[in-house]
C-alpha atoms as a PDB file:
ATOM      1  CA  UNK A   1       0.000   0.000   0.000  1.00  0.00           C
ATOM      2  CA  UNK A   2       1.107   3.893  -0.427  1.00  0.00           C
ATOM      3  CA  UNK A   3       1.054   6.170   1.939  1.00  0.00           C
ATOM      4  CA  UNK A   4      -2.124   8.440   2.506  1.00  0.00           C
ATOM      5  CA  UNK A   5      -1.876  11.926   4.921  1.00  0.00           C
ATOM      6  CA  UNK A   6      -5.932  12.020   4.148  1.00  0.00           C
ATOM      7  CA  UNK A   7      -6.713   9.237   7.211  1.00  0.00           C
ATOM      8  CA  UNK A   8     -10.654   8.647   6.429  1.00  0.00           C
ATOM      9  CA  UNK A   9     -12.259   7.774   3.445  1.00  0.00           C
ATOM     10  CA  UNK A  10     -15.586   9.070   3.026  1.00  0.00           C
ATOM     11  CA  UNK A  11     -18.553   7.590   0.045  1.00  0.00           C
ATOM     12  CA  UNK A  12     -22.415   8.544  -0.029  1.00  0.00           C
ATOM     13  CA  UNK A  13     -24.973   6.208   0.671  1.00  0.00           C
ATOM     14  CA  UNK A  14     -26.572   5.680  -2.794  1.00  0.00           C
ATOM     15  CA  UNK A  15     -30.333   5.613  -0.748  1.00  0.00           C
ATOM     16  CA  UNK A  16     -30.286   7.967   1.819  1.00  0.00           C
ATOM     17  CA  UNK A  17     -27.446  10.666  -0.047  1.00  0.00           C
ATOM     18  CA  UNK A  18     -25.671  10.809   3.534  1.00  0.00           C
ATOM     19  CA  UNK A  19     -22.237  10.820   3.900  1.00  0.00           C
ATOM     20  CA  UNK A  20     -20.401   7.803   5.918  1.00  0.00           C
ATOM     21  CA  UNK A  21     -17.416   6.895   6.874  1.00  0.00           C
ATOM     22  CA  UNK A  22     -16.317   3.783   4.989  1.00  0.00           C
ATOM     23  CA  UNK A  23     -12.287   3.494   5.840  1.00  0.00           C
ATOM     24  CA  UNK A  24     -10.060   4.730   8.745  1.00  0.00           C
ATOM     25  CA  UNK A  25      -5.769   4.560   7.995  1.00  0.00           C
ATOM     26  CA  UNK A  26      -4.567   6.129  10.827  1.00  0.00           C
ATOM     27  CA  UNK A  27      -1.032   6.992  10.728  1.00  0.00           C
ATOM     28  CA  UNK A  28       1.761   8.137  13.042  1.00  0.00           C
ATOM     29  CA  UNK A  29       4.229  11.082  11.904  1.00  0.00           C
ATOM     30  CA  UNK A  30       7.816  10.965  13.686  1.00  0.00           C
ATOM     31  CA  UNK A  31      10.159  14.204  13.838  1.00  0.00           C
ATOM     32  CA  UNK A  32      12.827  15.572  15.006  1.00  0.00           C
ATOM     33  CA  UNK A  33      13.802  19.202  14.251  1.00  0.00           C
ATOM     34  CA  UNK A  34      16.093  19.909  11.213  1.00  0.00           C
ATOM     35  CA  UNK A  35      19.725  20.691  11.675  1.00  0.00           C
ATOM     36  CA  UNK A  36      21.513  24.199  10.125  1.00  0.00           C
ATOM     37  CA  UNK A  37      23.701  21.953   7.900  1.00  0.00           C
ATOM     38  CA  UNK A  38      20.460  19.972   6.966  1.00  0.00           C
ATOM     39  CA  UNK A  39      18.178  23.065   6.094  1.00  0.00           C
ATOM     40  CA  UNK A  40      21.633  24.592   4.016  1.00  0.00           C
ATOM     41  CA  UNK A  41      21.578  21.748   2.053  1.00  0.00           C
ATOM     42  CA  UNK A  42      17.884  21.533   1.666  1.00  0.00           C
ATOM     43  CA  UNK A  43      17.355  17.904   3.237  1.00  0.00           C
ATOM     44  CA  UNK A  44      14.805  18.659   5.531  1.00  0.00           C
ATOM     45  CA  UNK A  45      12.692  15.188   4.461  1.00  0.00           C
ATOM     46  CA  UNK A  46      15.903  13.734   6.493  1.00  0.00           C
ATOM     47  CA  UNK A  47      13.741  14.874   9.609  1.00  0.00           C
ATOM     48  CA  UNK A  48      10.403  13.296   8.960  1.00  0.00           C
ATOM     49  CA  UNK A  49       8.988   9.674   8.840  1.00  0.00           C
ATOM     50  CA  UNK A  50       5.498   8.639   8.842  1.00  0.00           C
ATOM     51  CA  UNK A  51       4.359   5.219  10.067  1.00  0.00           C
ATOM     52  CA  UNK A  52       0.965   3.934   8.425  1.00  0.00           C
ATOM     53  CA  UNK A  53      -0.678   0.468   7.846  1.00  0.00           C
ATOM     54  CA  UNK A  54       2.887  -1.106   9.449  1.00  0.00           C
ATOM     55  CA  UNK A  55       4.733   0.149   6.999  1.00  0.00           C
ATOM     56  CA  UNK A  56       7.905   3.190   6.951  1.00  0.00           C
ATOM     57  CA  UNK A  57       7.620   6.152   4.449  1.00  0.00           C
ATOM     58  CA  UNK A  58       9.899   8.624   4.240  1.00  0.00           C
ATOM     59  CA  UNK A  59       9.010  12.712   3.772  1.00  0.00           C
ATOM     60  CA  UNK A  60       8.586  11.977   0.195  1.00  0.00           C
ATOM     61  CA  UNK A  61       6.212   8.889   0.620  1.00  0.00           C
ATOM     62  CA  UNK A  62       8.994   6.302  -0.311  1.00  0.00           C
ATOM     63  CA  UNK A  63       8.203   3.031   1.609  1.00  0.00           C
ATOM     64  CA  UNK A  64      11.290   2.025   3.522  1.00  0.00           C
ATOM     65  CA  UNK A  65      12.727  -0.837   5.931  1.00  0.00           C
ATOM     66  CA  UNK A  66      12.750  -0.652   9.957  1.00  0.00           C
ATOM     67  CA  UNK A  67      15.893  -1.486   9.899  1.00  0.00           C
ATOM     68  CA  UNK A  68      17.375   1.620   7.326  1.00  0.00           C
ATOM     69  CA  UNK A  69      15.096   4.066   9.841  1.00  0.00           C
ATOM     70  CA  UNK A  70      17.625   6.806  10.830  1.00  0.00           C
ATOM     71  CA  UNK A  71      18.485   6.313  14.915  1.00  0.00           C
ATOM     72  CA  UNK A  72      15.859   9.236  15.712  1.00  0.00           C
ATOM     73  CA  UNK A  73      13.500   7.660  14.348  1.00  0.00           C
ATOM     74  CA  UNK A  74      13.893   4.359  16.342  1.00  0.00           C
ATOM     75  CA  UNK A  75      14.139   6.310  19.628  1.00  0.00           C
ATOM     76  CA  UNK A  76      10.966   8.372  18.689  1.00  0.00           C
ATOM     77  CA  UNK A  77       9.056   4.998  18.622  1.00  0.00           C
ATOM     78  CA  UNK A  78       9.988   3.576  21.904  1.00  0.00           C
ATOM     79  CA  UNK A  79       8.246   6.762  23.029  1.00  0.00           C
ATOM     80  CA  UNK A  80       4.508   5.359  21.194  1.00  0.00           C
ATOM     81  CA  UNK A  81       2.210   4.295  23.616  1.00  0.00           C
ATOM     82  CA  UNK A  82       0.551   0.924  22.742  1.00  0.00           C
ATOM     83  CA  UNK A  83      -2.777   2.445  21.064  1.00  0.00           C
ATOM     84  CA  UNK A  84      -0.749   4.265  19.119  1.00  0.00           C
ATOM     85  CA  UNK A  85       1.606   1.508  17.946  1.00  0.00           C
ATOM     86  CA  UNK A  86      -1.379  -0.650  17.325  1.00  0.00           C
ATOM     87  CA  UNK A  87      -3.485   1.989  15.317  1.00  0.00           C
ATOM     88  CA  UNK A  88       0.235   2.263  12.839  1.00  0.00           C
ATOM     89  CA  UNK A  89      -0.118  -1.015  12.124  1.00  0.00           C
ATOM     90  CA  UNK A  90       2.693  -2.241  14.437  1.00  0.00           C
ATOM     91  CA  UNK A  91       1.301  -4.182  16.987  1.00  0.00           C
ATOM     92  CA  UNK A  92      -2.126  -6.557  16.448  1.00  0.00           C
ATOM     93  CA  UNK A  93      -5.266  -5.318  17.794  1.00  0.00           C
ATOM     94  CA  UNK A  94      -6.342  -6.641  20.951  1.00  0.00           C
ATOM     95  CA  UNK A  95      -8.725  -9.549  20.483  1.00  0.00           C
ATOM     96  CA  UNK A  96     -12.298  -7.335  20.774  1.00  0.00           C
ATOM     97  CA  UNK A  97     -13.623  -9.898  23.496  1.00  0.00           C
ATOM     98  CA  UNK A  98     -11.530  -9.114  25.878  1.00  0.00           C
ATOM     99  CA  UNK A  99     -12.812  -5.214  26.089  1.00  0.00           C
ATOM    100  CA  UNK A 100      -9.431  -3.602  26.592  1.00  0.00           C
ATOM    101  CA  UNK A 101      -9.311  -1.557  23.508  1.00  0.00           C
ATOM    102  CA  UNK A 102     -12.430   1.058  24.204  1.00  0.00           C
ATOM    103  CA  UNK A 103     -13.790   2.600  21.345  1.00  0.00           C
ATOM    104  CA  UNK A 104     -12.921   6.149  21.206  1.00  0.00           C
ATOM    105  CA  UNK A 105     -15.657   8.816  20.409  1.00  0.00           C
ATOM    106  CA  UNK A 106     -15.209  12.755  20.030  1.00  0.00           C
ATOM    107  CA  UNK A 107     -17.053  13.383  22.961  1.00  0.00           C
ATOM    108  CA  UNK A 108     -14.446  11.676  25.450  1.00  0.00           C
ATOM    109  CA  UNK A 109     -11.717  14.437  24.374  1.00  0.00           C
ATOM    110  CA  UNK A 110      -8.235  14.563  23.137  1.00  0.00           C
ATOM    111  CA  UNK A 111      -6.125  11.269  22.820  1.00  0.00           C
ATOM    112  CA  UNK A 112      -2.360  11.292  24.348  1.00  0.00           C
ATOM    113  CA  UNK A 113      -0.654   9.049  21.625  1.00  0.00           C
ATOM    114  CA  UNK A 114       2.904   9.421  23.284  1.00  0.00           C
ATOM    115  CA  UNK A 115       4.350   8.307  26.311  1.00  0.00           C
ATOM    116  CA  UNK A 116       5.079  11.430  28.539  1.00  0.00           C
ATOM    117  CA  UNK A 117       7.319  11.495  31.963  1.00  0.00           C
ATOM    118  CA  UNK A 118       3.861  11.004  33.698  1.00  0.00           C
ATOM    119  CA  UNK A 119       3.147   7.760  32.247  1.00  0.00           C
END
């Protein structure tokens, strides 16, 4: 699969005309800020990698390996908590009988996808 930075996928109900959501792709977007000699030499897509369906893209949306992420990158993702991990495609969903993973609504606020000092 390729990269998408548009996470929902929207169609319209051919009876009713409403809109619905029909696909989710969540994806995870790792940084780390750009360094004088990188911004000189106009590299700055050495500072970004995105994290989507499992898979490693690059700024410019080329897939690439775990293993050829830059050392930022691999320290960045130790810092994922394990909702976040799982909804980038790295970790398997929990099995849904067992009622750990809680669906998440709007209402319920803002999500804290990375580990802070507090957790």
């Amino acid at each position: 699969m390729t990269l998408t930075l548009k996470p929902h996928e929207y169609s319209r109900d051919p009876d009713t005309g409403a809109i619905r959501l029909t696909s989710v792709r969540p994806y995870v977007r790792l940084s780390r800020r750009v360094t004088d000699k990188e911004h000189q030499e106009g590299i700055e897509s050495a500072a970004l990698i995105f994290i989507q369906g499992g898979s490693f893209y690059t700024a410019d949306g080329e897939q690439t390996e775990e293993s050829d992420l830059p050392e930022w990158a691999k320290e960045e993702m130790k810092k994922l908590t394990p909702r976040a991990r799982r909804e980038a495609g790295l970790e398997p969903k929990p099995d849904a009988s067992s009622g750990s993973d809680r669906v998440h609504s709007a209402r319920s606020g803002p999500r804290n996808l990375v580990k802070s000092a507090d957790n």
